[in-house]
Protein backbone atom coordinates (compact mmCIF):
# COMPACT_ATOMS: atom_id res chain seq x y z
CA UNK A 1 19.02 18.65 -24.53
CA UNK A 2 15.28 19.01 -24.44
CA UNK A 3 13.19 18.03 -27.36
CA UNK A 4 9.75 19.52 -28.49
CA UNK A 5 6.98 17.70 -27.54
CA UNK A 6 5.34 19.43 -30.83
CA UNK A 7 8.08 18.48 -33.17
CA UNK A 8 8.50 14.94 -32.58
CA UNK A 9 4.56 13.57 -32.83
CA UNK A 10 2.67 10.60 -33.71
CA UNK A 11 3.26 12.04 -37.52
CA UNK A 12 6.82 12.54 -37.07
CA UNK A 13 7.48 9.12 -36.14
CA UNK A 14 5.05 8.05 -39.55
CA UNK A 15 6.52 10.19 -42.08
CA UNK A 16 10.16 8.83 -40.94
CA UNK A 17 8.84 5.71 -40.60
CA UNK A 18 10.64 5.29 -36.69
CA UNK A 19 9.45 2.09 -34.60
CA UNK A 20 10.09 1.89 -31.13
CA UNK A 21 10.15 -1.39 -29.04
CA UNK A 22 10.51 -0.37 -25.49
CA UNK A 23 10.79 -3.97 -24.41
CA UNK A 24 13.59 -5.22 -26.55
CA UNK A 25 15.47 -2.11 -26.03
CA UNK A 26 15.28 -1.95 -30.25
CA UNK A 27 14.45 1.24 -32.62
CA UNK A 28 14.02 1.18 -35.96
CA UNK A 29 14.39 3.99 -38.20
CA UNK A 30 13.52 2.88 -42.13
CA UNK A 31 13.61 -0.36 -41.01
CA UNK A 32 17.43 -0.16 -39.91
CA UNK A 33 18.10 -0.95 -36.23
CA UNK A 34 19.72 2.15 -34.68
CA UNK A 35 20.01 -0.04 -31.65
CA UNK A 36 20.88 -3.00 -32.19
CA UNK A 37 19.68 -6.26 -30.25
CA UNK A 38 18.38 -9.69 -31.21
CA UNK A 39 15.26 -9.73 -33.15
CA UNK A 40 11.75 -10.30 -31.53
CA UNK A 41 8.37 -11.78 -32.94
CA UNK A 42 7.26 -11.11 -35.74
CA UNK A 43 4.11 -9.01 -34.58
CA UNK A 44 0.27 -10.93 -34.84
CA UNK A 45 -2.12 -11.14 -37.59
CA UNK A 46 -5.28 -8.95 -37.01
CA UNK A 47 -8.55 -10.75 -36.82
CA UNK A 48 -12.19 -10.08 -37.59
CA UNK A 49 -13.34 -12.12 -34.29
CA UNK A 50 -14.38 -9.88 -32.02
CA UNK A 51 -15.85 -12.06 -29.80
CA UNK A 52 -14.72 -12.47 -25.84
CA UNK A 53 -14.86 -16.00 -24.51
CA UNK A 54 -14.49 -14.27 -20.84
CA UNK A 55 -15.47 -11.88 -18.57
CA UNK A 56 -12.75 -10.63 -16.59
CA UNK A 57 -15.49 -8.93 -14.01
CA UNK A 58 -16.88 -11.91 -12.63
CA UNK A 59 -16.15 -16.10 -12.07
CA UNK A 60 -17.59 -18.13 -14.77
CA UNK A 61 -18.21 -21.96 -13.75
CA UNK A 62 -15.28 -24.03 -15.64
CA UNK A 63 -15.04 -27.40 -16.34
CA UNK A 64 -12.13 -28.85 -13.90
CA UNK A 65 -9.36 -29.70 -15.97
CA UNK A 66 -7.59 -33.35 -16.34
CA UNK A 67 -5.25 -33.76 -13.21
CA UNK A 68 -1.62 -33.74 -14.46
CA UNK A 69 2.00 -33.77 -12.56
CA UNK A 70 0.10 -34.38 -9.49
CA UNK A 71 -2.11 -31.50 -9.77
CA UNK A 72 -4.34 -30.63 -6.31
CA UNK A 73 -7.61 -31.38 -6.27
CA UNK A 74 -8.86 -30.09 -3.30
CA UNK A 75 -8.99 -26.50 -3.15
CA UNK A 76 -8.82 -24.45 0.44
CA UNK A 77 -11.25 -22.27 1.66
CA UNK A 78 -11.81 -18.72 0.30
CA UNK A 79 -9.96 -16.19 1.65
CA UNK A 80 -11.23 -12.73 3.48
CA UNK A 81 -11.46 -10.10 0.64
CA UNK A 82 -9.22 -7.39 1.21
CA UNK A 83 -9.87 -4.18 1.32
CA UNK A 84 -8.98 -2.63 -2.68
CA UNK A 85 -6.37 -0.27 -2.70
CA UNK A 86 -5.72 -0.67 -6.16
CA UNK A 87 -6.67 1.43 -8.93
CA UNK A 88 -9.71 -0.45 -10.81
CA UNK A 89 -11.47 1.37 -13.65
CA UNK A 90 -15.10 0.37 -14.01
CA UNK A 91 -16.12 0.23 -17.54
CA UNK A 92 -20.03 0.35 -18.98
CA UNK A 93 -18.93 -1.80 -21.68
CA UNK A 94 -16.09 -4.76 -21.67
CA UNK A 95 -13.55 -3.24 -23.99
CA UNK A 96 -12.78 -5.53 -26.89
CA UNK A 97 -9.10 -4.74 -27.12
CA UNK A 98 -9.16 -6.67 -23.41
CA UNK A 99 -10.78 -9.50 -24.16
CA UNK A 100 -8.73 -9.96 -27.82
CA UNK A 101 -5.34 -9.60 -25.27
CA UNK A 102 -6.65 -12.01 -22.80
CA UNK A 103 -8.14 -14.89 -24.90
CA UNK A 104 -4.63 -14.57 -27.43
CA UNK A 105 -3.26 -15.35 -23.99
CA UNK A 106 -5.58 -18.37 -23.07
CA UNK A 107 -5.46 -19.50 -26.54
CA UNK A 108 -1.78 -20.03 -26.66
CA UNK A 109 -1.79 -22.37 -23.53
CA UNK A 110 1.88 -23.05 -22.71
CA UNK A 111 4.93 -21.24 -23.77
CA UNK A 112 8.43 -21.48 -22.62
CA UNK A 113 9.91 -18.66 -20.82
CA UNK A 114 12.38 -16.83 -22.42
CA UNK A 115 16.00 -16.74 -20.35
CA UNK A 116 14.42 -19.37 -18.03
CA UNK A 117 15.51 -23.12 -19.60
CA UNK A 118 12.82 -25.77 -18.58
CA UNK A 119 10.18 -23.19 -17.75
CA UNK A 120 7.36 -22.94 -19.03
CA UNK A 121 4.18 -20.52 -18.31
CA UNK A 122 0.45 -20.07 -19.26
CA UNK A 123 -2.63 -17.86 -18.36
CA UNK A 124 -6.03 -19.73 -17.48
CA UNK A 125 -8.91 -19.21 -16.07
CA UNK A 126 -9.87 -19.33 -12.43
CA UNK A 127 -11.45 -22.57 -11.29
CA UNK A 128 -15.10 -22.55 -9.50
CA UNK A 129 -14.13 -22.53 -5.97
CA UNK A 130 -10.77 -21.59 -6.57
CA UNK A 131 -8.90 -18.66 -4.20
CA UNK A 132 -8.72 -15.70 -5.76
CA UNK A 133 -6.33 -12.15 -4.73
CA UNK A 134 -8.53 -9.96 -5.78
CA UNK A 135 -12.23 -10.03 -5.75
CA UNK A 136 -12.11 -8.75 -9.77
CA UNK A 137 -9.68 -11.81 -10.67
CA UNK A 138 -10.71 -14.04 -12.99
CA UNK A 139 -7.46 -15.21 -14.95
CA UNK A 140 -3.84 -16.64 -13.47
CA UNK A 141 -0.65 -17.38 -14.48
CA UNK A 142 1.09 -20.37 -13.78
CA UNK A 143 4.30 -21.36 -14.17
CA UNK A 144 5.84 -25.18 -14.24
CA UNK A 145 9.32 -26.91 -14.80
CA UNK A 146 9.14 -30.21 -15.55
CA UNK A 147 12.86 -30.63 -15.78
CA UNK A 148 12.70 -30.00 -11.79
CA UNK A 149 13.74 -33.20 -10.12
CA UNK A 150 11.44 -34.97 -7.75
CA UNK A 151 12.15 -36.21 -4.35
CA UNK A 152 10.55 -38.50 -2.73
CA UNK A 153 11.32 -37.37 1.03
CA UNK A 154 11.80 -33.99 2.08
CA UNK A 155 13.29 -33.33 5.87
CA UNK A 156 13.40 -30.47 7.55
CA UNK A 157 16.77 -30.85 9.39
CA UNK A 158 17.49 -29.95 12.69
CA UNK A 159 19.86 -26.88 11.88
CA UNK A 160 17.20 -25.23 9.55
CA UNK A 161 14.99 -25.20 12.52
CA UNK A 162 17.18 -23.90 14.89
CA UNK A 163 18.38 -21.04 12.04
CA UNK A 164 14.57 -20.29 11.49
CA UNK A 165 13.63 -19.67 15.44
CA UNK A 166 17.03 -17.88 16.15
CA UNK A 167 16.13 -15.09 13.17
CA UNK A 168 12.95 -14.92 14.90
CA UNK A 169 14.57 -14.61 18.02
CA UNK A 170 17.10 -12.39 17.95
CA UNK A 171 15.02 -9.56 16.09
CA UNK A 172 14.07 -6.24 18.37
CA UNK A 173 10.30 -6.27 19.59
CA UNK A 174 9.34 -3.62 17.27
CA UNK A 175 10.76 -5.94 14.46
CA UNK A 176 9.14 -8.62 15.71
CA UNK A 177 6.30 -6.84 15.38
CA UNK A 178 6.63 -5.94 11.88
CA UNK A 179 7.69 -9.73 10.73
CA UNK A 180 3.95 -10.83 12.13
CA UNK A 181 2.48 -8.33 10.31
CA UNK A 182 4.04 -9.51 7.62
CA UNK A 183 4.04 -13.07 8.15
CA UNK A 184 -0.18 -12.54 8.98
CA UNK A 185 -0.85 -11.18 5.49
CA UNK A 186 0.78 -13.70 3.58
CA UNK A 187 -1.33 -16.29 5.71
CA UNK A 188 -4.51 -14.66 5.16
CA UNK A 189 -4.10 -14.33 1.66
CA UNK A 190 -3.13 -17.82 2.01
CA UNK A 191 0.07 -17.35 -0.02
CA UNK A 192 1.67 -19.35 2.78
CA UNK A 193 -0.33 -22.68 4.25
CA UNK A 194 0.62 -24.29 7.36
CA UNK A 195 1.99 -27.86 7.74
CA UNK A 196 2.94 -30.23 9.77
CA UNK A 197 6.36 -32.69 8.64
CA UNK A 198 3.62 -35.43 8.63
CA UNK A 199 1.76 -33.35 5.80
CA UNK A 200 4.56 -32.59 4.31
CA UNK A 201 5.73 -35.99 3.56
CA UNK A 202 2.32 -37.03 2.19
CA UNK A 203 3.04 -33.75 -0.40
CA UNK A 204 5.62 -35.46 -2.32
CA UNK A 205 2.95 -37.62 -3.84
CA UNK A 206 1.58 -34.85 -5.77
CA UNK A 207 3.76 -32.02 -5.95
CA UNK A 208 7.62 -31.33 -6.50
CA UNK A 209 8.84 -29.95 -3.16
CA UNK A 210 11.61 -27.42 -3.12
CA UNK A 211 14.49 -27.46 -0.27
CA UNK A 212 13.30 -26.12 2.90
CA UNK A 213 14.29 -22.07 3.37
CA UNK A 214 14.23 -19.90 5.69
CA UNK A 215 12.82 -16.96 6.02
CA UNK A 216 14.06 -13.62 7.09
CA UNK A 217 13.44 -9.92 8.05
CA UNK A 218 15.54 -7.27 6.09
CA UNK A 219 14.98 -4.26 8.01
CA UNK A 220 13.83 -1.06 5.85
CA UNK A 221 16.39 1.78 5.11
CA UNK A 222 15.23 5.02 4.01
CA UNK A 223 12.58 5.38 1.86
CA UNK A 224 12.06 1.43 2.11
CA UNK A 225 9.96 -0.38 4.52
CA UNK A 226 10.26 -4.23 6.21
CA UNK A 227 10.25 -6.56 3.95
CA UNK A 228 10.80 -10.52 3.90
CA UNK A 229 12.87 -12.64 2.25
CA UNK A 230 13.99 -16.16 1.91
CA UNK A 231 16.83 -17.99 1.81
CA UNK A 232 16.58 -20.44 -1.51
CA UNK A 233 20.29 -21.06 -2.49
CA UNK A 234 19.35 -25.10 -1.49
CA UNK A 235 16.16 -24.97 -4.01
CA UNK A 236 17.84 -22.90 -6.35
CA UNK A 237 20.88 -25.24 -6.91
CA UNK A 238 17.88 -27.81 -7.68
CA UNK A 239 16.17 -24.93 -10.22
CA UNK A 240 18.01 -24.46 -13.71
CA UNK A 241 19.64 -21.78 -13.97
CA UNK A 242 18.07 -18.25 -15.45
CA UNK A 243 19.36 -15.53 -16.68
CA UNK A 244 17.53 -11.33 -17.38
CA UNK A 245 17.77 -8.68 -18.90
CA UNK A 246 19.13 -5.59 -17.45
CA UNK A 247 17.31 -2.50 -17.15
CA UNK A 248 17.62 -0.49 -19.94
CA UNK A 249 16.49 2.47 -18.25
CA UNK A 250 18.38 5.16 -19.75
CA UNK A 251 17.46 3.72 -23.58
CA UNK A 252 13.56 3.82 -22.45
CA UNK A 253 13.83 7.17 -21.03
CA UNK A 254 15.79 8.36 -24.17
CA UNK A 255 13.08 6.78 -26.31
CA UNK A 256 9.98 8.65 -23.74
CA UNK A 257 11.67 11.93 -25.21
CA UNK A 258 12.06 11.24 -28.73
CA UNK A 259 8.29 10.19 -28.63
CA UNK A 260 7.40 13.84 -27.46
CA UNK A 261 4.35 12.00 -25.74
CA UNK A 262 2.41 14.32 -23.94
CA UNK A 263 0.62 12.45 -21.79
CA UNK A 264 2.80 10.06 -19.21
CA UNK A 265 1.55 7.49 -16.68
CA UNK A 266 3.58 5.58 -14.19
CA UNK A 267 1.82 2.29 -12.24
CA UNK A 268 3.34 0.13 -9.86
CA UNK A 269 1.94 -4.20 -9.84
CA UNK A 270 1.58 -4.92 -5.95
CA UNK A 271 3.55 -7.94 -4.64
CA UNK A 272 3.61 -8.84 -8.37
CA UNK A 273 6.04 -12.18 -8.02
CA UNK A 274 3.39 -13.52 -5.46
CA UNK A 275 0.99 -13.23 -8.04
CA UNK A 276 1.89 -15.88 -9.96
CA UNK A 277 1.18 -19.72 -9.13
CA UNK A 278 3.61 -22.18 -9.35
CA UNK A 279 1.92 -25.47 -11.15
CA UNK A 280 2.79 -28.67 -9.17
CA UNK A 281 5.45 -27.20 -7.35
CA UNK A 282 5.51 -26.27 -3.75
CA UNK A 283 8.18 -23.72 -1.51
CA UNK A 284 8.61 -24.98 2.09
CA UNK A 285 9.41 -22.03 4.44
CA UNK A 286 10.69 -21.98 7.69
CA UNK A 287 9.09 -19.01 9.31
CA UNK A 288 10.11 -18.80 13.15
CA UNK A 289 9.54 -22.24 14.74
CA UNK A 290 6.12 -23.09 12.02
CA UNK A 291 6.49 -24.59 9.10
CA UNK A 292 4.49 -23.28 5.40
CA UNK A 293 4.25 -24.48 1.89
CA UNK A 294 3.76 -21.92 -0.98
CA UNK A 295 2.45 -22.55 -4.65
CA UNK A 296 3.26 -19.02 -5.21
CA UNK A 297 6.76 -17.63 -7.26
CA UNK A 298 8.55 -16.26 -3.67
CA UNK A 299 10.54 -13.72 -3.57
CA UNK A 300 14.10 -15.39 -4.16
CA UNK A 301 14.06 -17.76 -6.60
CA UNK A 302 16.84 -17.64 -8.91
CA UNK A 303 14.34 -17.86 -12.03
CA UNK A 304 12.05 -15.03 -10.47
CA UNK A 305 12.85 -12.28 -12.63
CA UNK A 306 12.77 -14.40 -15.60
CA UNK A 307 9.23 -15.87 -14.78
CA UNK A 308 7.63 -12.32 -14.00
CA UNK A 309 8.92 -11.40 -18.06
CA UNK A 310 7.43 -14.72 -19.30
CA UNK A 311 4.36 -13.62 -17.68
CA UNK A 312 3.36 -10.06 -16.89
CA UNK A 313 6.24 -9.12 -19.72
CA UNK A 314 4.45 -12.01 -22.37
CA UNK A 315 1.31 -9.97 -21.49
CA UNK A 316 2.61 -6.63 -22.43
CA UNK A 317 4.41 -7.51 -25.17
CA UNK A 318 1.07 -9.19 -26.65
CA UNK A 319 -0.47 -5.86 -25.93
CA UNK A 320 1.84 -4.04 -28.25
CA UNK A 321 1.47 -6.78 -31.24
CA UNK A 322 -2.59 -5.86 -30.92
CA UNK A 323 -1.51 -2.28 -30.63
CA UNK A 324 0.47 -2.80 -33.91
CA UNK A 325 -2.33 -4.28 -35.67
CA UNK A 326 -4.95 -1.96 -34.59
CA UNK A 327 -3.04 1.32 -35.65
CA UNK A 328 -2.14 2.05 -31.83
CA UNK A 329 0.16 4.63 -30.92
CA UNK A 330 1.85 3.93 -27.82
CA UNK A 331 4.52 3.42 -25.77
CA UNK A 332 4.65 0.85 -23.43
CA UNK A 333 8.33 0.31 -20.83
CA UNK A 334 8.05 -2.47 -18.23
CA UNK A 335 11.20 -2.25 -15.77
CA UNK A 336 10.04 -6.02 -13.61
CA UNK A 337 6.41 -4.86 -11.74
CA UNK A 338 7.10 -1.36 -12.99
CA UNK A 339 5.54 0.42 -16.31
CA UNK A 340 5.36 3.57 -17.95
CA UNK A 341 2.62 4.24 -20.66
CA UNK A 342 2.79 7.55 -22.68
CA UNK A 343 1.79 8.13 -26.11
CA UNK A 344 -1.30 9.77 -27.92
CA UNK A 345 -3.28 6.74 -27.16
CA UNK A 346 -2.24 5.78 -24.05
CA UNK A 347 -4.83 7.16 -21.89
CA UNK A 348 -7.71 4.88 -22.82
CA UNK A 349 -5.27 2.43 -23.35
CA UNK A 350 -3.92 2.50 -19.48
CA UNK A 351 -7.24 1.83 -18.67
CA UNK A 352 -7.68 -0.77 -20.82
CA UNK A 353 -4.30 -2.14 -19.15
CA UNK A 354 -5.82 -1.81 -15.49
CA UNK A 355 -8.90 -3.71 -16.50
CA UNK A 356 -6.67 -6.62 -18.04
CA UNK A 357 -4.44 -7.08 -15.33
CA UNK A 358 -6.63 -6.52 -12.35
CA UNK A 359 -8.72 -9.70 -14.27
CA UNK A 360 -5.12 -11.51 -14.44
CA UNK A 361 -4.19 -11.10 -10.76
CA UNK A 362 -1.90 -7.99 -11.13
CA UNK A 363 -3.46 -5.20 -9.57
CA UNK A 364 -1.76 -1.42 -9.60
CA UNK A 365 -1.50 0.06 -6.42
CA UNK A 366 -3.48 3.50 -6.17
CA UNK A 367 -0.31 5.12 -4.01
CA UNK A 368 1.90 4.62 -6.34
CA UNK A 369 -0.47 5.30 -9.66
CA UNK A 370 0.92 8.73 -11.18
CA UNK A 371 -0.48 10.32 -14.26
CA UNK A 372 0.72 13.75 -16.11
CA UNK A 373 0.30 15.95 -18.97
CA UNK A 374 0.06 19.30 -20.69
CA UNK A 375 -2.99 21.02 -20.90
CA UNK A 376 -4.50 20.31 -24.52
CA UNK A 377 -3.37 16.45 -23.65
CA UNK A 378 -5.48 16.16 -20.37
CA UNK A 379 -8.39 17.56 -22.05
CA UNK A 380 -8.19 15.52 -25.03
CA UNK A 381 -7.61 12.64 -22.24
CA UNK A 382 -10.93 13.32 -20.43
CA UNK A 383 -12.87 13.16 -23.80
CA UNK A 384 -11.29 9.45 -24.99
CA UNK A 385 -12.29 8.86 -21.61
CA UNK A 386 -15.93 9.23 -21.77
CA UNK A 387 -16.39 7.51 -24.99
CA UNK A 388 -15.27 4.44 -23.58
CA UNK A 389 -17.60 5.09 -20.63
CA UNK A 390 -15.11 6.26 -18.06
CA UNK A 391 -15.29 8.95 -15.89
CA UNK A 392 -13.52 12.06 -17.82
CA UNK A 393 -11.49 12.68 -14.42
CA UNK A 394 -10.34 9.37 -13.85
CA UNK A 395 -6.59 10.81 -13.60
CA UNK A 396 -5.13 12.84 -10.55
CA UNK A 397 -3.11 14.53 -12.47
CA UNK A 398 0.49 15.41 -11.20
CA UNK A 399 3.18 17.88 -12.50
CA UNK A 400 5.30 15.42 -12.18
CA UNK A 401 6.01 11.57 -12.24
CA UNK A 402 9.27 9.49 -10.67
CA UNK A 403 9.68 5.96 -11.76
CA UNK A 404 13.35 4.11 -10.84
CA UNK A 405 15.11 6.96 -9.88
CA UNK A 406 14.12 10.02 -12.20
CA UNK A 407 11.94 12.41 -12.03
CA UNK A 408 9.83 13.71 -15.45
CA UNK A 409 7.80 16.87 -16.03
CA UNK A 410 6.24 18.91 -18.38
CA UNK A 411 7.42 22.70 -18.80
CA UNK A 412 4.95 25.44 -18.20
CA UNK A 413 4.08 25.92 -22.34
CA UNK A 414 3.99 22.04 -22.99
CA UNK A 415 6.77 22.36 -25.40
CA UNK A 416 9.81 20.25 -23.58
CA UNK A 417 9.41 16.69 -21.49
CA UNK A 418 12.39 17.45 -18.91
CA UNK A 419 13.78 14.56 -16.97
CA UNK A 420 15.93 14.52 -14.42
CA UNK A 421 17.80 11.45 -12.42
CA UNK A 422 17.87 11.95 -8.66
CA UNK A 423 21.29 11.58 -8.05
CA UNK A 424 21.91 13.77 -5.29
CA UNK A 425 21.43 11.28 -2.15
CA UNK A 426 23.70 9.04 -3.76
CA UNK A 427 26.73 11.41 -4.53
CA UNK A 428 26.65 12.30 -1.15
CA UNK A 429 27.08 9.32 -0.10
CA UNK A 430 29.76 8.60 -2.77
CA UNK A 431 31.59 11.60 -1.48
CA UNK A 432 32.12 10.57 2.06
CA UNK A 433 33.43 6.99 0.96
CA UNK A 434 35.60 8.36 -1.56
CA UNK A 435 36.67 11.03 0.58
CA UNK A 436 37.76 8.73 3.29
CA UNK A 437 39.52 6.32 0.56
CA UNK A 438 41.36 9.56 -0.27
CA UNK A 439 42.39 10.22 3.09
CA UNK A 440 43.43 6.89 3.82
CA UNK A 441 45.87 6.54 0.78
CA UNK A 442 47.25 10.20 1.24
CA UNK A 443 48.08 10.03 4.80
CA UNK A 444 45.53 12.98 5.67
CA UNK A 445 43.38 10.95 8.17
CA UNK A 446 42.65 7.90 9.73
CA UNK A 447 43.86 4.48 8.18
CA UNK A 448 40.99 3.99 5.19
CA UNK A 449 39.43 0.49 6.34
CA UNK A 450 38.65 -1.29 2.76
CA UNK A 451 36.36 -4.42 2.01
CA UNK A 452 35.38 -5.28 -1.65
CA UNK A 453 31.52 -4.87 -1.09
CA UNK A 454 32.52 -1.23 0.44
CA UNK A 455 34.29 -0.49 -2.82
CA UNK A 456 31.99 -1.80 -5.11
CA UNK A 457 29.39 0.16 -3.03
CA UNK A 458 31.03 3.53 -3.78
CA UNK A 459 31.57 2.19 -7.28
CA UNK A 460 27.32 1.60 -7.18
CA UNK A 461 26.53 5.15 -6.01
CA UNK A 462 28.97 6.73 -7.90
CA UNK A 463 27.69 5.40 -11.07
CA UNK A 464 24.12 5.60 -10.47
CA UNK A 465 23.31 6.86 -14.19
CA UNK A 466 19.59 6.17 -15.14
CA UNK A 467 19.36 8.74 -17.97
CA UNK A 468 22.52 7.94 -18.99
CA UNK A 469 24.41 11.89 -19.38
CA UNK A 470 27.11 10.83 -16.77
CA UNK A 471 29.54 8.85 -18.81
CA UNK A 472 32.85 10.28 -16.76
CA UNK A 473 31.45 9.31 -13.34
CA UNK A 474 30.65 5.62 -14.76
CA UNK A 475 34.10 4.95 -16.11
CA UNK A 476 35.51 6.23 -13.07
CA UNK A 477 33.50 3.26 -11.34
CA UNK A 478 34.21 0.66 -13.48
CA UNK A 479 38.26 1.81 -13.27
CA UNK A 480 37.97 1.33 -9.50
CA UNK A 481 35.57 -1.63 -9.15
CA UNK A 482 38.39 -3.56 -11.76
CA UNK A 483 40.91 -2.02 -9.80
CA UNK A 484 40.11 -4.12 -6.01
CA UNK A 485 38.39 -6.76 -8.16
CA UNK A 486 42.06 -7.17 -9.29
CA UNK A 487 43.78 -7.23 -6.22
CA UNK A 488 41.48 -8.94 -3.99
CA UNK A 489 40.28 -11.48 -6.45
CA UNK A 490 40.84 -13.79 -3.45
CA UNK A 491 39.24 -11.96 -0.91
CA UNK A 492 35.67 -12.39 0.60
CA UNK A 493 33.34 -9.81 -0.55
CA UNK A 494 33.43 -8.63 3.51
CA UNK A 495 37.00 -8.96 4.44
CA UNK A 496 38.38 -5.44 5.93
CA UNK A 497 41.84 -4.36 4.94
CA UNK A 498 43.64 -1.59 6.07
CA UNK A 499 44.92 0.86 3.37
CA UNK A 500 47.17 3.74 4.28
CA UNK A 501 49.57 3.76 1.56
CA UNK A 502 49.42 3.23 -2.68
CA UNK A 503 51.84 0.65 -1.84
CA UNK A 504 50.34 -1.63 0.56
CA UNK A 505 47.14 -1.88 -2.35
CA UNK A 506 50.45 -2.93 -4.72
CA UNK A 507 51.39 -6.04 -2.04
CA UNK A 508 48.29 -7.07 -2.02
């Protein structure tokens, strides 16, 4: 049921005294939870010091810090600037709220990550000399696990090789052609450095080496494009084990309405796990028949989720304790390098966002930067705008905004936030598998050829329920997902069996 943007304001949520903690997946209504989770921190005490200790537009000269944990001291040659695609608001005047988020980081030095045991991360500043992604960084996160094991010899065996060149090998020249790419980018943003096994061994002195992985192509489908990944199930096994939270997506978009924001923004952190620096800890990769190290969080490690929350999540969740103490009004949902901002004062504050993160290493990527709102909100947008310096038209606006799988809009009269989950390519999938399941089991067609990952793969679309209004189609998945989970419980996830009658699922 739609509910008035009008109604449900910024003094709505005061006079009933309703908190909402997008994060935690928590609101409070006269201080009661009305859902339920464990409690977070307490939020911080406002202070008088208004002063920044950094500029997050240029390099200042730091003092190198003590070497610890075999910390490198030579640093590698700057990398070619790329060309920005990101969307990088240019203030006349460093906003203080910025510099109060960024030096509460700083200040706080090391702090373990939550759901990651023996993890630990920090923001500092960028070193004189030292590579940076983005020509407007000036900040980094690191992350370190001391409880990692050392070794003192890592060897690449023989089999890893051959598995690394044979990938390569086998993939069709226009995939070939789109792992180079790849492969390139990551070199010249030197997220990857070459090495030779002689190198490698003289690592171990300074730096905890993972397991040697290889990487791979994963070919795009749909909407998706190429991507690599690696295989880490050696280093992970070495890595203690994390745990994250799931995606509350339907709670945040429930919350977005009972806000009745009218103003919305959706951004999108580019490559956002490669962002982050690993601190005395090195990936070896295996890409073709050459051989890389990485100090940066690749894509696959089991903690990787985890580490992006105790990160770019800490940093977001700091923003809302100084949003708390300065009388802010805002929502703020981070679903991994995803976010959605909406609130009265979220369109200065977005840009007070961009600025911090594009400092920090996380920059949004212009394609996928999507802005909306009614009328009297985008004019009362374009005047916050120009106090703080900013062009007043610094938003494209949209009538409409998709983040994870739903779409949100406006009405005409600006009275109703509408959202709706795009279901439809799913179902239709969902109705061919479960059509042919039918059909096999009724005798109407061919033999139905089962495998565990094809039934939990109907059981996936068909329950594909971001806003949450499809409770009947979600029980229905769970019934049949518990149902082969049952009777192949000893069956790999890929095995085919044919199933042509009720009773041949009963021998089974």
């Amino acid at each position: 049921m739609p509910i008035s943007t009008a109604s449900l304001s910024r003094g709505f949520l005061k006079d009933k005294n309703i908190v909402v903690l997008a994060k935690e997946g928590r609101v409070l209504m006269e201080k009661q939870l009305v859902y339920p989770v464990e409690d977070s921190k307490a939020p911080l005490e406002s202070t008088e010091d208004d002063s920044c200790t950094i500029a997050l537009a240029r390099i200042e000269a730091a003092d190198e810090e003590t070497v610890e944990n075999g910390e490198p001291k030579d640093l590698l040659p700057l990398p070619t600037p790329v060309v920005s695609t990101y969307v990088l608001p240019k203030f006349d005047k460093v906003p203080s709220l910025g510099c109060k988020l960024v030096d509460t980081l700083v200040q706080a030095s090391w702090q373990p990550v939550r759901a990651c045991p023996g993890w630990f991360a920090r923001l500092r500043s960028i070193r004189k000399n030292e590579p940076r992604d983005i020509a407007e960084q000036s900040h980094v996160f690191e992350l370190k696990c001391p409880s990692l094991t050392p070794v003192d010899t890592v060897s690449v065996v023989p089999n890893l090789r051959y598995l690394a060149r044979r990938a390569y090998e086998r993939l069709k020249p226009a995939q070939r052609q789109s792992f180079d790419t790849l492969s390139h980018e990551y070199i010249s943003r030197q997220w990857w450095i070459e090495r030779s096994e002689a190198e490698l061994k003289a690592l171990t002195k300074q730096y905890r080496l993972l397991d040697p992985a290889v990487v791979f192509l994963v070919p795009g489908k749909l909407h998706r494009s190429d991507r690599l990944v690696v295989d880490l199930r050696r280093a992970n096994s070495r890595i203690p084990r994390a745990t994250s939270s799931p995606l509350t997506v339907a709670t945040c978009v429930c919350t977005s309405r009972l806000y009745g924001s009218s103003f919305c923004c959706v951004l999108d952190i580019s490559r956002a796990f490669y962002r982050l620096r690993l601190y005395a800890i090195l990936a070896v990769l295996l890409v073709g028949s050459r051989l890389f190290t990485s100090d940066r969080c690749t894509f696959g490690i089991s903690s990787g989720p985890g580490n992006l929350g105790g990160s770019f999540g800490w940093l977001l969740s700091s923003l809302r304790d100084l949003c708390r103490s300065e009388d802010l009004t805002a929502l703020l949902s981070e679903f991994m390098d995803d976010l959605q901002c909406s609130g009265p004062d979220g369109s200065w504050l977005v840009c007070v966002l961009l600025w911090v993160l594009a400092g920090c290493g996380f920059p949004a990527e212009r394609k996928k930067f999507q802005a909306m709102a009614t009328s009297e909100a985008q004019l009362s947008a374009g005047n916050a705008l120009k106090k703080m310096g900013l062009p007043g038209d610094f938003y494209e606006w949209q009538d409409s905004v998709t983040i994870l799988g739903t779409l949100q809009k406006y009405t005409a009269d600006g009275k109703y936030l509408v959202v709706s989950c795009l279901r439809s390519s799913r179902l239709t999938v969902a109705a061919d598998q479960a059509n042919a399941l039918i059909d096999g089991l009724t005798g109407g067609g061919d033999p139905f050829i089962l495998s565990k990952s094809g039934a939990f793969s109907l059981g996936g679309n068909l329950s594909y329920d971001c806003c949450g209004c499809h409770p009947v189609d979600r029980v229905l998945a769970d019934a049949l997902r518990s149902v082969i989970a049952r009777h192949y419980a000893e069956s790999d996830m890929h095995l085919v069996h044919g199933v042509s009658t009720r009773e041949s699922i009963e021998k089974s």
